[in-house]
N, C-alpha and C. Protein backbone atom coordinates (compact mmCIF):
# COMPACT_ATOMS: atom_id res chain seq x y z
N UNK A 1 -13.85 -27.22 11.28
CA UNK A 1 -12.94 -26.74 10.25
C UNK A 1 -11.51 -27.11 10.65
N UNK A 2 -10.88 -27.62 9.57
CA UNK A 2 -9.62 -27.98 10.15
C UNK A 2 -8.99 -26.54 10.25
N UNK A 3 -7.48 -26.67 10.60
CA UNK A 3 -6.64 -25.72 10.59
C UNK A 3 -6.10 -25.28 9.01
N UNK A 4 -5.88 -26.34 8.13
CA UNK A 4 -5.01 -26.40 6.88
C UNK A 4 -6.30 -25.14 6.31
N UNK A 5 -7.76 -25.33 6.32
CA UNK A 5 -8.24 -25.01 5.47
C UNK A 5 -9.08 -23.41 5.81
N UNK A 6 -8.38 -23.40 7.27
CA UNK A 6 -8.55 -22.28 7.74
C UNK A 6 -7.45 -20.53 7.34
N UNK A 7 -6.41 -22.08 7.35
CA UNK A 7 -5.43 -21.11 6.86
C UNK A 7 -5.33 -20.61 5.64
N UNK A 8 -6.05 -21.42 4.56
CA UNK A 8 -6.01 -21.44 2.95
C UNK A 8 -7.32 -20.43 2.79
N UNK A 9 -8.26 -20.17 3.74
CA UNK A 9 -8.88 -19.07 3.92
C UNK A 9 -8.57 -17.45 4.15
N UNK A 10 -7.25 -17.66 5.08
CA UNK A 10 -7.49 -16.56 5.62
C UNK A 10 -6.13 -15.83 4.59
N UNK A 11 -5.62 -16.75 4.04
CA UNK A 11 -5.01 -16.45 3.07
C UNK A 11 -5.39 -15.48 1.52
N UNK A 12 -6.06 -16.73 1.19
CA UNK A 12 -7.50 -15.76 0.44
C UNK A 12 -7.74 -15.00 0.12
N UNK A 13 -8.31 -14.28 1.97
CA UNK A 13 -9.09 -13.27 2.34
C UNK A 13 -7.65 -12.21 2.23
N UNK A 14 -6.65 -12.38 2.39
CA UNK A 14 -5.59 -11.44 2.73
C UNK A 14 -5.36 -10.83 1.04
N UNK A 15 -5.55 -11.95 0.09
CA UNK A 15 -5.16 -11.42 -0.90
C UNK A 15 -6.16 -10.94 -1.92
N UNK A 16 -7.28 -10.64 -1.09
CA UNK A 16 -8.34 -10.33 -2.13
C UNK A 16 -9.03 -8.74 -2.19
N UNK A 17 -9.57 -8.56 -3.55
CA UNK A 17 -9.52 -7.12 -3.22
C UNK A 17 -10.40 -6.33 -2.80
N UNK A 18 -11.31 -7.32 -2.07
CA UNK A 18 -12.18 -6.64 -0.94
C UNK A 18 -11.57 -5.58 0.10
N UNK A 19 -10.15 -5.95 0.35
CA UNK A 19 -9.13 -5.36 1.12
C UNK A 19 -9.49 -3.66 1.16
N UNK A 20 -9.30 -2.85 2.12
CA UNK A 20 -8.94 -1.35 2.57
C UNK A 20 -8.22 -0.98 0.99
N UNK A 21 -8.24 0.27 0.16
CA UNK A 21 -7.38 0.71 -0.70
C UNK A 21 -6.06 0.84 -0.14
N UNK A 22 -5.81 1.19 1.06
CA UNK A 22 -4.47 1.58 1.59
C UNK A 22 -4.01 0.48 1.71
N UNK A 23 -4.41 -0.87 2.04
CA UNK A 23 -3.85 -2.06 2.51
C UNK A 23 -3.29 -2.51 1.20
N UNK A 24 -4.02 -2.32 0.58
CA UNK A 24 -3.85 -2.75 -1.29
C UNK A 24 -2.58 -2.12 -2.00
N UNK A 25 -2.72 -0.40 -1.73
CA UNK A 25 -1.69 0.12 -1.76
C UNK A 25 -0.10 -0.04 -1.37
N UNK A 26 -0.30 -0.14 -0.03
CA UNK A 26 0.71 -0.43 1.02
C UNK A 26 1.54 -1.53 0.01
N UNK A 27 1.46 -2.53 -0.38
CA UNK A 27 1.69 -3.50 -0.78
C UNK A 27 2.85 -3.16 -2.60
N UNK A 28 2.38 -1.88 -2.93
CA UNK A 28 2.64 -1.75 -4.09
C UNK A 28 3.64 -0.21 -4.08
N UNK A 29 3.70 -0.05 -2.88
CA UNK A 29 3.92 0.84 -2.63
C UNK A 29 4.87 1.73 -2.62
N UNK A 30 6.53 0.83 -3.12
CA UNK A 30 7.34 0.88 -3.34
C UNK A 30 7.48 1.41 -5.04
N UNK A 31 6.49 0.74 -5.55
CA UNK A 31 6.53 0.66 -7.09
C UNK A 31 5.96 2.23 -7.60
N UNK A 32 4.41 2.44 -6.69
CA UNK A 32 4.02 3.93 -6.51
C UNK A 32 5.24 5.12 -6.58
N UNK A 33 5.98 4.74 -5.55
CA UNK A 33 6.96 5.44 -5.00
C UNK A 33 7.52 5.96 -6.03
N UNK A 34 8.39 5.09 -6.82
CA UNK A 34 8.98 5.08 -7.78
C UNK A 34 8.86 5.63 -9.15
N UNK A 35 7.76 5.25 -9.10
CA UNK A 35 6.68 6.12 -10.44
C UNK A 35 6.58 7.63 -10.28
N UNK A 36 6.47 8.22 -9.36
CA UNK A 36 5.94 9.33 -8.61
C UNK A 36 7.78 9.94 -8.56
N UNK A 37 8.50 9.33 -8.11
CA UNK A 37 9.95 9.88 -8.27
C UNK A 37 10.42 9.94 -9.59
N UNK A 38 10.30 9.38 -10.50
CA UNK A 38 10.95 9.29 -11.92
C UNK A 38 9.96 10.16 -12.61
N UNK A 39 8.78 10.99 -12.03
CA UNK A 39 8.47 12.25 -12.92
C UNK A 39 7.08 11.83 -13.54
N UNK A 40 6.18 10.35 -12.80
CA UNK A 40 4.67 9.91 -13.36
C UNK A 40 3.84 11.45 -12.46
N UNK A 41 3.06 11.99 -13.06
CA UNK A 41 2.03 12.84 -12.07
C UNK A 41 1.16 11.93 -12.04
N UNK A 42 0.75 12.29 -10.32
CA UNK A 42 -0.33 11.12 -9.26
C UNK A 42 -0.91 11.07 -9.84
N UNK A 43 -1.88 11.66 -11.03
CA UNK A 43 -3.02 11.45 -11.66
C UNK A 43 -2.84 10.23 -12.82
N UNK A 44 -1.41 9.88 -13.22
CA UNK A 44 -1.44 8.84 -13.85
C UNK A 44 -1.11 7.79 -13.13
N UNK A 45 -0.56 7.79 -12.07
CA UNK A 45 -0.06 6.47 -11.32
C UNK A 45 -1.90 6.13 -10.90
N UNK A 46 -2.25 7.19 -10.21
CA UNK A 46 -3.45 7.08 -9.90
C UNK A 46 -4.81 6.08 -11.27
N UNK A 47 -4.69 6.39 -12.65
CA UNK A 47 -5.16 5.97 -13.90
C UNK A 47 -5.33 4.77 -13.87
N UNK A 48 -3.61 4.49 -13.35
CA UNK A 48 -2.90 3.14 -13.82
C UNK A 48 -3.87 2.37 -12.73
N UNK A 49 -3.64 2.38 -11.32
CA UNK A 49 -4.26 2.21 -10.52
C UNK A 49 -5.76 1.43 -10.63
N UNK A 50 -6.41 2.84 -11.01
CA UNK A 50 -8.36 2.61 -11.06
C UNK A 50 -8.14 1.43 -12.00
N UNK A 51 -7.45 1.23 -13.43
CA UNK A 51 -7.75 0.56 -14.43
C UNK A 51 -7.39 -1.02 -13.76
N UNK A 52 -6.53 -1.11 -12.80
CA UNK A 52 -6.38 -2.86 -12.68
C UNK A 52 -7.26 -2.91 -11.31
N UNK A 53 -8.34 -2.04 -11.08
CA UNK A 53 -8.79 -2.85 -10.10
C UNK A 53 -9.62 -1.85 -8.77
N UNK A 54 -8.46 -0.93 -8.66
CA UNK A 54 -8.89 0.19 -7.42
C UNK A 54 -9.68 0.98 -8.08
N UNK A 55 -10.26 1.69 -6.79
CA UNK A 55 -11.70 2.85 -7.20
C UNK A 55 -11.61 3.94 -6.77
N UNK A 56 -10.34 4.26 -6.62
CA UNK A 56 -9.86 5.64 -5.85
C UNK A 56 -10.55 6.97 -6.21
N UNK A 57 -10.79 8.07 -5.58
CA UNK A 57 -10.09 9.71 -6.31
C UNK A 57 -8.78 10.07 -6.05
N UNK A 58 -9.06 11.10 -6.45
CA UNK A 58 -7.51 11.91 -6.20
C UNK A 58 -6.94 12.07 -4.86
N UNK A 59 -8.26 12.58 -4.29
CA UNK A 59 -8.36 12.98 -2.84
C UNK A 59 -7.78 11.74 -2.45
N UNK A 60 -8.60 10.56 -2.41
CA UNK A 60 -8.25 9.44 -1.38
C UNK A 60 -6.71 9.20 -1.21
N UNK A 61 -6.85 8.92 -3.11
CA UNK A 61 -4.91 8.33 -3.38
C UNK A 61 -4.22 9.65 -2.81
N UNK A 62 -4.74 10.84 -2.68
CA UNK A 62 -3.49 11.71 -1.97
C UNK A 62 -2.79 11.30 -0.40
N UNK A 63 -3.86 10.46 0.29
CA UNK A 63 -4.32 10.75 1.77
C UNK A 63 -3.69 9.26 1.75
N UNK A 64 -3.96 8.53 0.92
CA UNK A 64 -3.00 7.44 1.22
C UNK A 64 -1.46 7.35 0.58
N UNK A 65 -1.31 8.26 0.38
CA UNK A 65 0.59 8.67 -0.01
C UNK A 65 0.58 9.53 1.02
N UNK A 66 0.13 9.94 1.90
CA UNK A 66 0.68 10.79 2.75
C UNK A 66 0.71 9.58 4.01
N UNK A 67 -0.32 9.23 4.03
CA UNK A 67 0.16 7.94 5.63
C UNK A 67 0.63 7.01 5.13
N UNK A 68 1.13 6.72 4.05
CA UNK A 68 2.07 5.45 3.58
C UNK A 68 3.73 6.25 3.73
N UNK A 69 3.41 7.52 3.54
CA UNK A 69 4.87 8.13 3.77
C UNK A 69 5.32 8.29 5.14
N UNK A 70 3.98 8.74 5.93
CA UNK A 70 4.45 9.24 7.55
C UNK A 70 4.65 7.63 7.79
N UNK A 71 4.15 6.63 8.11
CA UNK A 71 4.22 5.45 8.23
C UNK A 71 6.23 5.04 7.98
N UNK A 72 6.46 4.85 6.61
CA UNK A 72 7.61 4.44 6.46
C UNK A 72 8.62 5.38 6.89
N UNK A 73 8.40 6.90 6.90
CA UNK A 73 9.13 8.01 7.88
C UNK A 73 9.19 7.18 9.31
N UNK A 74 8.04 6.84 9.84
CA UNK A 74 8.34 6.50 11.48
C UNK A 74 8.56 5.04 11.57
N UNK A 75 9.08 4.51 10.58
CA UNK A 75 9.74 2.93 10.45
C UNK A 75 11.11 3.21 10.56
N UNK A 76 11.50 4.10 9.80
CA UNK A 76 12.87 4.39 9.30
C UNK A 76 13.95 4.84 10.72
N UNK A 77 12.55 5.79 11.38
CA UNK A 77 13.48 6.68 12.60
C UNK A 77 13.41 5.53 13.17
N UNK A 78 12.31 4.35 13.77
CA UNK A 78 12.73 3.73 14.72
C UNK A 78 13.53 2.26 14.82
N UNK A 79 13.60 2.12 13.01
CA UNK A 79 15.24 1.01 12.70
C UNK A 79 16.22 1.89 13.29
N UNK A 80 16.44 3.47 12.95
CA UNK A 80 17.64 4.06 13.30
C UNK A 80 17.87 3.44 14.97
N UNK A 81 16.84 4.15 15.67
CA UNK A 81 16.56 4.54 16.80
C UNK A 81 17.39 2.83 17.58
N UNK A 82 16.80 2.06 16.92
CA UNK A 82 17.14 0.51 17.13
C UNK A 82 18.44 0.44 17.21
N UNK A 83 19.19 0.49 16.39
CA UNK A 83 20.93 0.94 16.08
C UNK A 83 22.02 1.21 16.70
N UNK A 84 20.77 2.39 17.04
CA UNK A 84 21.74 3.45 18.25
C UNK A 84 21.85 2.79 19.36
N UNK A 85 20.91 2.19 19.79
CA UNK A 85 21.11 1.54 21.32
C UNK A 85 21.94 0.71 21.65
């Protein structure tokens, strides 16, 4: 296998939606965010969601807004943290 077509693989594979829901998420996650701040309840961001593709519940999509939040919480402290030094 060459390299070119290894890479056009793994590419692919990165963008396909076999992917983790959170990985899928992660990605959109900003847009979630946003929806969820301007007053969407999770159950419709969540709607919007199932209909292009994901297979979530409630439960799951809760559990992945909570480690997509602690996640960018402990990004944030350690850009600060970066700063300071």
């Amino acid at each position: 296998m060459e390299k070119e077509q290894i890479q056009r693989e793994l590419i692919k594979l990165a963008k396909s939606n076999s992917r983790s829901d959170i990985s899928r998420v992660r990605e959109i996650f900003d847009e979630v965010e946003l929806a969820c701040e301007s007053g969407a309840r999770r159950e419709q961001v969540l709607k919007t969601l199932n209909n292009n593709g994901f297979g979530m519940t409630l439960g799951n999509f809760k559990t992945i807004l909570y480690r997509l939040r602690k996640e960018k919480a402990a990004k944030q402290k350690k850009q600060r943290g970066a700063k300071n030094t």
